[in-house]
Protein backbone atom coordinates (compact mmCIF):
# COMPACT_ATOMS: atom_id res chain seq x y z
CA UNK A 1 0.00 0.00 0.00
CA UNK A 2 1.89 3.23 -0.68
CA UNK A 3 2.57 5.76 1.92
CA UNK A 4 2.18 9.36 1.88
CA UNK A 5 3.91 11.48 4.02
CA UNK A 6 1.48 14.49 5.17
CA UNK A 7 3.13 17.60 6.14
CA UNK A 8 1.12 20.26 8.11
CA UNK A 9 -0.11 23.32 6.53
CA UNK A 10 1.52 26.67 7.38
CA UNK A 11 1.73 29.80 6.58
CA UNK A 12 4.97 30.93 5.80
CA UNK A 13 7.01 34.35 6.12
CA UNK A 14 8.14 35.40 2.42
CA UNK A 15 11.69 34.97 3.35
CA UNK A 16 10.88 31.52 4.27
CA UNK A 17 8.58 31.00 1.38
CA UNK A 18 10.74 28.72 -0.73
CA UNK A 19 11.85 25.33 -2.78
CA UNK A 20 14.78 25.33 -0.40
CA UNK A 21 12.27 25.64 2.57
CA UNK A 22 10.24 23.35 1.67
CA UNK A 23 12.41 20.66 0.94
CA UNK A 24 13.62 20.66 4.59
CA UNK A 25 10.69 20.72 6.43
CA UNK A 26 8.97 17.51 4.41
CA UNK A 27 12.94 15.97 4.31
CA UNK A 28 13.00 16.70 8.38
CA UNK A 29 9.26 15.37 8.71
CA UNK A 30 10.43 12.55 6.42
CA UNK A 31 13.70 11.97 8.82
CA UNK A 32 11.35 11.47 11.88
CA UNK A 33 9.21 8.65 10.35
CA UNK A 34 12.07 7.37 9.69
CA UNK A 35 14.76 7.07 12.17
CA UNK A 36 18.29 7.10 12.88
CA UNK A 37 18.56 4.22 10.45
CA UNK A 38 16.49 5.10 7.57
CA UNK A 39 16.36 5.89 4.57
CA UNK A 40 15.39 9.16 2.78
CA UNK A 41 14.45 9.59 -0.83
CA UNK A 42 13.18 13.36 -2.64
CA UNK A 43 12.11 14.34 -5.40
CA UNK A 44 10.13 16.64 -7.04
CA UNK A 45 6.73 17.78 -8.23
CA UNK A 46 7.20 17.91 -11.84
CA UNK A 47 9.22 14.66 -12.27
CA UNK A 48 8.13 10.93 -13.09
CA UNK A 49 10.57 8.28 -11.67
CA UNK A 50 11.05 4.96 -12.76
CA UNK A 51 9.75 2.43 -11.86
CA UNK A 52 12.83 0.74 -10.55
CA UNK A 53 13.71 3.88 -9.09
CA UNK A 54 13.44 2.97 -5.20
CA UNK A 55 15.11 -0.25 -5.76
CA UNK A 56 18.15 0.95 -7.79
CA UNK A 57 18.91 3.71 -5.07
CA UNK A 58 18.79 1.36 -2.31
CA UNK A 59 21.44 -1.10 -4.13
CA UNK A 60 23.20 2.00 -4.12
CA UNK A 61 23.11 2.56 -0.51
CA UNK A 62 23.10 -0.87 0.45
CA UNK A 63 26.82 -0.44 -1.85
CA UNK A 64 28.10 1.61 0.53
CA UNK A 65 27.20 5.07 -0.80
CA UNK A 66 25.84 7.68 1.95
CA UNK A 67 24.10 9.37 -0.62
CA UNK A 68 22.73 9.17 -4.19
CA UNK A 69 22.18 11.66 -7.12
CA UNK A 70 19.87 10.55 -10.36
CA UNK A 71 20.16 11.40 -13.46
CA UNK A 72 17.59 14.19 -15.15
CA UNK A 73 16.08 13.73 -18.28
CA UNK A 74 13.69 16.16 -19.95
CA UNK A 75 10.28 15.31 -21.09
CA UNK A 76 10.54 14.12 -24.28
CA UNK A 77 7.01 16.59 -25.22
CA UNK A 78 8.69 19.52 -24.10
CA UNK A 79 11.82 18.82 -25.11
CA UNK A 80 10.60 18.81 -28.59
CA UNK A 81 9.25 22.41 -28.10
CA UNK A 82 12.54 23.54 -26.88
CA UNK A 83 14.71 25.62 -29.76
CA UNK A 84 16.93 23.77 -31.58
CA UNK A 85 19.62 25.93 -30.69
CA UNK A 86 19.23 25.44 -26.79
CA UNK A 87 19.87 21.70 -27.22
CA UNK A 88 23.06 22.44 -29.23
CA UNK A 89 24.39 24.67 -26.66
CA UNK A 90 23.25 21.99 -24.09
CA UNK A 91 25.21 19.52 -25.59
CA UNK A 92 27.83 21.01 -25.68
CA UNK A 93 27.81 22.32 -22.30
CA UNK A 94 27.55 18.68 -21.09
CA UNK A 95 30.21 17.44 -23.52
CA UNK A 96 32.99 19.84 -21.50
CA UNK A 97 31.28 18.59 -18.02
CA UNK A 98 31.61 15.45 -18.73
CA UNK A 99 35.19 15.51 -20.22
CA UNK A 100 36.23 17.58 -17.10
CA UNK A 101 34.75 14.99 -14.97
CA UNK A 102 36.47 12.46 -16.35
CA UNK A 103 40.26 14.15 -15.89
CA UNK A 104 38.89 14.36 -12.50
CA UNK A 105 38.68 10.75 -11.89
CA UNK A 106 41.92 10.15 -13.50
CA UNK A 107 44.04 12.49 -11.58
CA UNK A 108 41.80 12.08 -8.36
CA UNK A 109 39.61 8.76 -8.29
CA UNK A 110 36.87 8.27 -5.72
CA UNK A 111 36.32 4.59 -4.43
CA UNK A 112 33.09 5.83 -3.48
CA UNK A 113 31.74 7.08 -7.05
CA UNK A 114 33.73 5.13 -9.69
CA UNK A 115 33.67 5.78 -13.84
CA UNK A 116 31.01 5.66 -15.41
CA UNK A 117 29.60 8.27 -13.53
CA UNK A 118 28.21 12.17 -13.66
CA UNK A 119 28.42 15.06 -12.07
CA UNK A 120 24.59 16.21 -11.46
CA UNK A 121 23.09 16.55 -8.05
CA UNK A 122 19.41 17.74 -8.36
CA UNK A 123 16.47 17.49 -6.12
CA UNK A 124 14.60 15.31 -8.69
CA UNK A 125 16.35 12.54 -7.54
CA UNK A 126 18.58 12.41 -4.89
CA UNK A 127 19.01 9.41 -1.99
CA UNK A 128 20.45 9.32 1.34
CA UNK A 129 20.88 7.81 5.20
CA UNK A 130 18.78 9.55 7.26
CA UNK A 131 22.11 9.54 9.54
CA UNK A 132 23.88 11.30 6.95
CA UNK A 133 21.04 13.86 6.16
CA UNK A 134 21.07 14.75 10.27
CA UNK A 135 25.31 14.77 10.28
CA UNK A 136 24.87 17.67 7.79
CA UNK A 137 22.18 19.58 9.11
CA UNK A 138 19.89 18.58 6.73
CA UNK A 139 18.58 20.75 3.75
CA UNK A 140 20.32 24.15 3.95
CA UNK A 141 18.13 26.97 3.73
CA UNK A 142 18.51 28.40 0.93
CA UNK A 143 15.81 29.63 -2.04
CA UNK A 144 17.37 27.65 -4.24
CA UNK A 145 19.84 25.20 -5.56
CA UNK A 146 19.33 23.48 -2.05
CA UNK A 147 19.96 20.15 -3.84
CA UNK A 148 23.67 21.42 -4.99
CA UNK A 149 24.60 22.79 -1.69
CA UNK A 150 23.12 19.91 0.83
CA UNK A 151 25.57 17.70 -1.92
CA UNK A 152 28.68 20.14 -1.04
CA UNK A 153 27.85 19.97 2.82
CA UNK A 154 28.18 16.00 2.46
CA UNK A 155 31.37 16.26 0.64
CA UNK A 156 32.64 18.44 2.66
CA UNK A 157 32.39 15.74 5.53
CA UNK A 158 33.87 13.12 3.55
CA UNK A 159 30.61 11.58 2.96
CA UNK A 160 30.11 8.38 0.16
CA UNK A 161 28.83 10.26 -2.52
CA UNK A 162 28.01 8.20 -5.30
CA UNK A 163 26.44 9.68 -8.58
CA UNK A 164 24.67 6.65 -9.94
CA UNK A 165 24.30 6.61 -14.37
CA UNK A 166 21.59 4.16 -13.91
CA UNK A 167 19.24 6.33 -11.95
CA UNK A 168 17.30 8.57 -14.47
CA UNK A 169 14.21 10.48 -13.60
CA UNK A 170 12.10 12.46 -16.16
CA UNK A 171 11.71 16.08 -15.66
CA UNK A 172 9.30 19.00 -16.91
CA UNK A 173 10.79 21.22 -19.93
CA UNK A 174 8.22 23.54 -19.10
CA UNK A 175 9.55 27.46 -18.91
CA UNK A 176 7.52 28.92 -16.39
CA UNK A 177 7.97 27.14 -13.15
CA UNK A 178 6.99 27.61 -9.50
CA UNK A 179 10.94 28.40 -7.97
CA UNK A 180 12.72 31.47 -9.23
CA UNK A 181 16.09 30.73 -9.93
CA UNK A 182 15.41 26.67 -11.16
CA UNK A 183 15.31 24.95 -14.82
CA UNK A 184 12.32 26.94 -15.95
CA UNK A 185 13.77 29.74 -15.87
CA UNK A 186 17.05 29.23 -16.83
CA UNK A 187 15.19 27.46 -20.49
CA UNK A 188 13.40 30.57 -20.36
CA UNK A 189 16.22 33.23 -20.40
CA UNK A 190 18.37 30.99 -22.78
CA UNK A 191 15.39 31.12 -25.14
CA UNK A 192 15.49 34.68 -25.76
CA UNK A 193 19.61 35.18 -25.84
CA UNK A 194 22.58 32.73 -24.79
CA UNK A 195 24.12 33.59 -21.73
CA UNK A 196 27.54 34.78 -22.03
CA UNK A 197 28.92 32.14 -19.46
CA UNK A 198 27.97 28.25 -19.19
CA UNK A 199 27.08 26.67 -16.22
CA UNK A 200 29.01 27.86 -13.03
CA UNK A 201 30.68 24.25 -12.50
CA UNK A 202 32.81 24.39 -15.84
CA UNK A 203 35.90 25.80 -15.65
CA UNK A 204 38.94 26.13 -18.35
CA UNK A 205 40.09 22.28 -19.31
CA UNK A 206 43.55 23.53 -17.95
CA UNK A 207 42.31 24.66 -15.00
CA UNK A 208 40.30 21.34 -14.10
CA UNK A 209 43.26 19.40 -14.88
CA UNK A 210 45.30 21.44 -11.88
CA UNK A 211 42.45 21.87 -9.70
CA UNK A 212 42.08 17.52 -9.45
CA UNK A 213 46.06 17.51 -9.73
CA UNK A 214 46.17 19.40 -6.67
CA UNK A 215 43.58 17.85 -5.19
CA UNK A 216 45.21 15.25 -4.83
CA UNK A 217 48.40 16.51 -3.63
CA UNK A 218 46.34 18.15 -0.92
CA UNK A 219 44.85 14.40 -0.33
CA UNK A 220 47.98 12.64 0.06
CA UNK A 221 49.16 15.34 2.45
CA UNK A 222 46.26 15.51 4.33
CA UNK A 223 46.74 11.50 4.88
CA UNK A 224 50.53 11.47 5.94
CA UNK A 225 50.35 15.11 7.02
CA UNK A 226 54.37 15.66 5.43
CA UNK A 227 55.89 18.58 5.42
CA UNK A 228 53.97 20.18 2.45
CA UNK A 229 56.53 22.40 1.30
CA UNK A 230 56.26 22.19 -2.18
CA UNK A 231 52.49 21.96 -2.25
CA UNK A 232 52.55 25.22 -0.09
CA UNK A 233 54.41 27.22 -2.86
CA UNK A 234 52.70 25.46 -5.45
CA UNK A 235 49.37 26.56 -4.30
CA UNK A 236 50.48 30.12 -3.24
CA UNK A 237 49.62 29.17 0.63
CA UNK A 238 52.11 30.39 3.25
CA UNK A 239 53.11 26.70 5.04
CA UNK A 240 52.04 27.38 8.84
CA UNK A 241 48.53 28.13 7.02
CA UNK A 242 48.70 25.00 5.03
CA UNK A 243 49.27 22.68 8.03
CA UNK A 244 46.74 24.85 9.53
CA UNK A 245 44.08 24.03 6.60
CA UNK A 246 45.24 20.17 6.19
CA UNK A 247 44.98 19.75 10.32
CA UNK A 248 41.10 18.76 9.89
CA UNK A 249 39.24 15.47 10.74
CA UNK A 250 37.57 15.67 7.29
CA UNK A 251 39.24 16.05 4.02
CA UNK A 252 36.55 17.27 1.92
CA UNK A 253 36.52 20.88 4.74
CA UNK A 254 40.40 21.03 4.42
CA UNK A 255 40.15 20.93 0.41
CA UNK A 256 37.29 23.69 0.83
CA UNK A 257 39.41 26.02 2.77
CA UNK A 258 41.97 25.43 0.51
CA UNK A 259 39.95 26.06 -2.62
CA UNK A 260 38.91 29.24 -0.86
CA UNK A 261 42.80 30.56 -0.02
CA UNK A 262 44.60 29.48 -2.65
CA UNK A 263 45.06 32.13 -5.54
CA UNK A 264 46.15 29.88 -8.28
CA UNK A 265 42.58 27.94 -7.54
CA UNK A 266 40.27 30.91 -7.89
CA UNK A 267 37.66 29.91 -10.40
CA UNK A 268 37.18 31.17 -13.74
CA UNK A 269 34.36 30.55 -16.05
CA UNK A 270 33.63 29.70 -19.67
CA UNK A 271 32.01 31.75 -22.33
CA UNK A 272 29.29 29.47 -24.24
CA UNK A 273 31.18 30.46 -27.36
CA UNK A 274 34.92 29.09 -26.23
CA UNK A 275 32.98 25.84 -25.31
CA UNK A 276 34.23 24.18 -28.28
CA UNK A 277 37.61 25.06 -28.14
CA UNK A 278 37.36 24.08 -24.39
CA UNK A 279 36.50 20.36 -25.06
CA UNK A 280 39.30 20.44 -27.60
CA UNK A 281 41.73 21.50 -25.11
CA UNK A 282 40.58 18.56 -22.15
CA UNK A 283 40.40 15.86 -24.98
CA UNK A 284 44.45 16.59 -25.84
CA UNK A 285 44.57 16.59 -22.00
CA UNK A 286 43.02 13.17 -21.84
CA UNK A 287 44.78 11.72 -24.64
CA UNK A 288 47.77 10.46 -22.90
CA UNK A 289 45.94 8.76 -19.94
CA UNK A 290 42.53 7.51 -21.48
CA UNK A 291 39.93 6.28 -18.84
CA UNK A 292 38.74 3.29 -18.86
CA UNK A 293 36.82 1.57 -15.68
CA UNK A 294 40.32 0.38 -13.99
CA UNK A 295 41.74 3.93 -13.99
CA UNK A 296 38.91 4.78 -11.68
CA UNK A 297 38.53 2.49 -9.22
């Protein structure tokens, strides 16, 4: 018999009034039901699951993971009413994601989430212990892109994060949606003009290729705490602050605070139209070290 979880009705203030909201206080309601060893599973309003879709998150789970992110497909009806020229840029935009993520798992493989794998952590589909979901505080309250930032909370405390390619859910391509700042709108804006910049989470092939090579650097130090001397200069750290950033239970905070100090780590984005040119650039990067399933264990 299925169950439906029934949250209260309230009446919100308008700086509470929100996806981000909401997802916490039917993921906290949810967390209660369930106790300390349960299991949570959200999703969203506009999206159809599979059937399998329970079942394939908790053989993730059962695997080890601490939490899982789906896959997002878009209606195949709206997608069809959806410009041409979106999907193009789409593609591409996912092409450069994809190649970055795999440099990634060369340079810096995760037992926890091995190749193939992807890089998407939406709300739509995302799994995880309820034990893990109270470690980070739950949903963090935010009006949107809750789903990315409860992700980077778990990672930050070393959680299993496992990004399962078998876990697909089917999403609404609609372009006017209920949360400011989501998918609608983004379709929307794109629509009328390309944005100058991709997605925040690319970055220059060059750049993604020392940000995982450093990562882990900072990894290996962080487990046999050495002296660090040439990772210091390398990264443009002073050493006392170094050992100061690497002296932390979890590695995923002491990478954070170094992504945040570090000068030659500051972030810089991609212009839609240097995309191609950009997946040119991490496939030479790739060439020389080619993943296959062994080089990310």
């Amino acid at each position: 018999m299925p169950f439906r979880l029934h949250v209260p009705a309230v009446t919100l203030p308008p700086a509470a009034a929100n996806a981000g909201h909401a997802r916490q206080m039917a993921m906290q309601s949810a967390a209660a039901l369930a106790g300390p060893d349960g299991i949570l599973l959200t999703t969203d309003a506009d999206t159809v699951v599979a059937p399998d879709w329970i079942e394939r998150n908790l053989l993730a789970l059962a695997a080890g993971a601490d939490v899982v992110c789906g896959r997002v497909a878009l209606d195949a009806a709206d997608a069809a009413r959806i410009p041409a020229h979106l999907h193009a840029d789409d593609a591409l935009e996912g092409a450069l994601i994809e190649l970055l993520d795999r440099i990634a798992c060369s340079l810096d493989p995760d037992p926890a989430d091995p190749w193939p794998r992807h890089t998407e952590a939406a709300g739509a589909s995302i799994a995880v212990t309820a034990a893990a979901f109270r470690q980070a505080g739950g949903i963090p309250p935010v009006a949107s892109g809750e789903d990315r930032a409860f992700v980077q909370v778990l990672a930050r405390m070393d959680a299993a994060i496992r990004h399962d390619p078998t876990i697909i859910v089917t999403v609404s391509g609609r372009i006017h949606g209920r949360a400011p700042g989501g998918m609608a709108d983004t379709i929307r804006r794109r629509m009328q003009q390309q944005d100058e910049f991709a997605d925040a989470a690319v970055e220059p092939a060059v750049d993604a290729y020392r940000r995982s090579d450093f990562r882990r650097r900072a990894r290996e130090a962080w487990q046999r705490q050495p002296t660090a001397v040439d990772l210091a200069a390398d990264l443009g750290i002073p050493l006392p602050r170094l050992r100061t950033l690497l002296n932390h239970r979890w590695f995923g905070t002491a990478w954070a605070a170094i992504e945040l100090h570090s000068p030659v780590l500051v972030r810089r984005r991609v212009r839609f139209a240097d995309l191609p040119r950009q997946i040119a650039y991490a496939r030479d990067l790739l060439e020389p070290q080619p993943i296959t399933d062994a080089a990310c264990p």
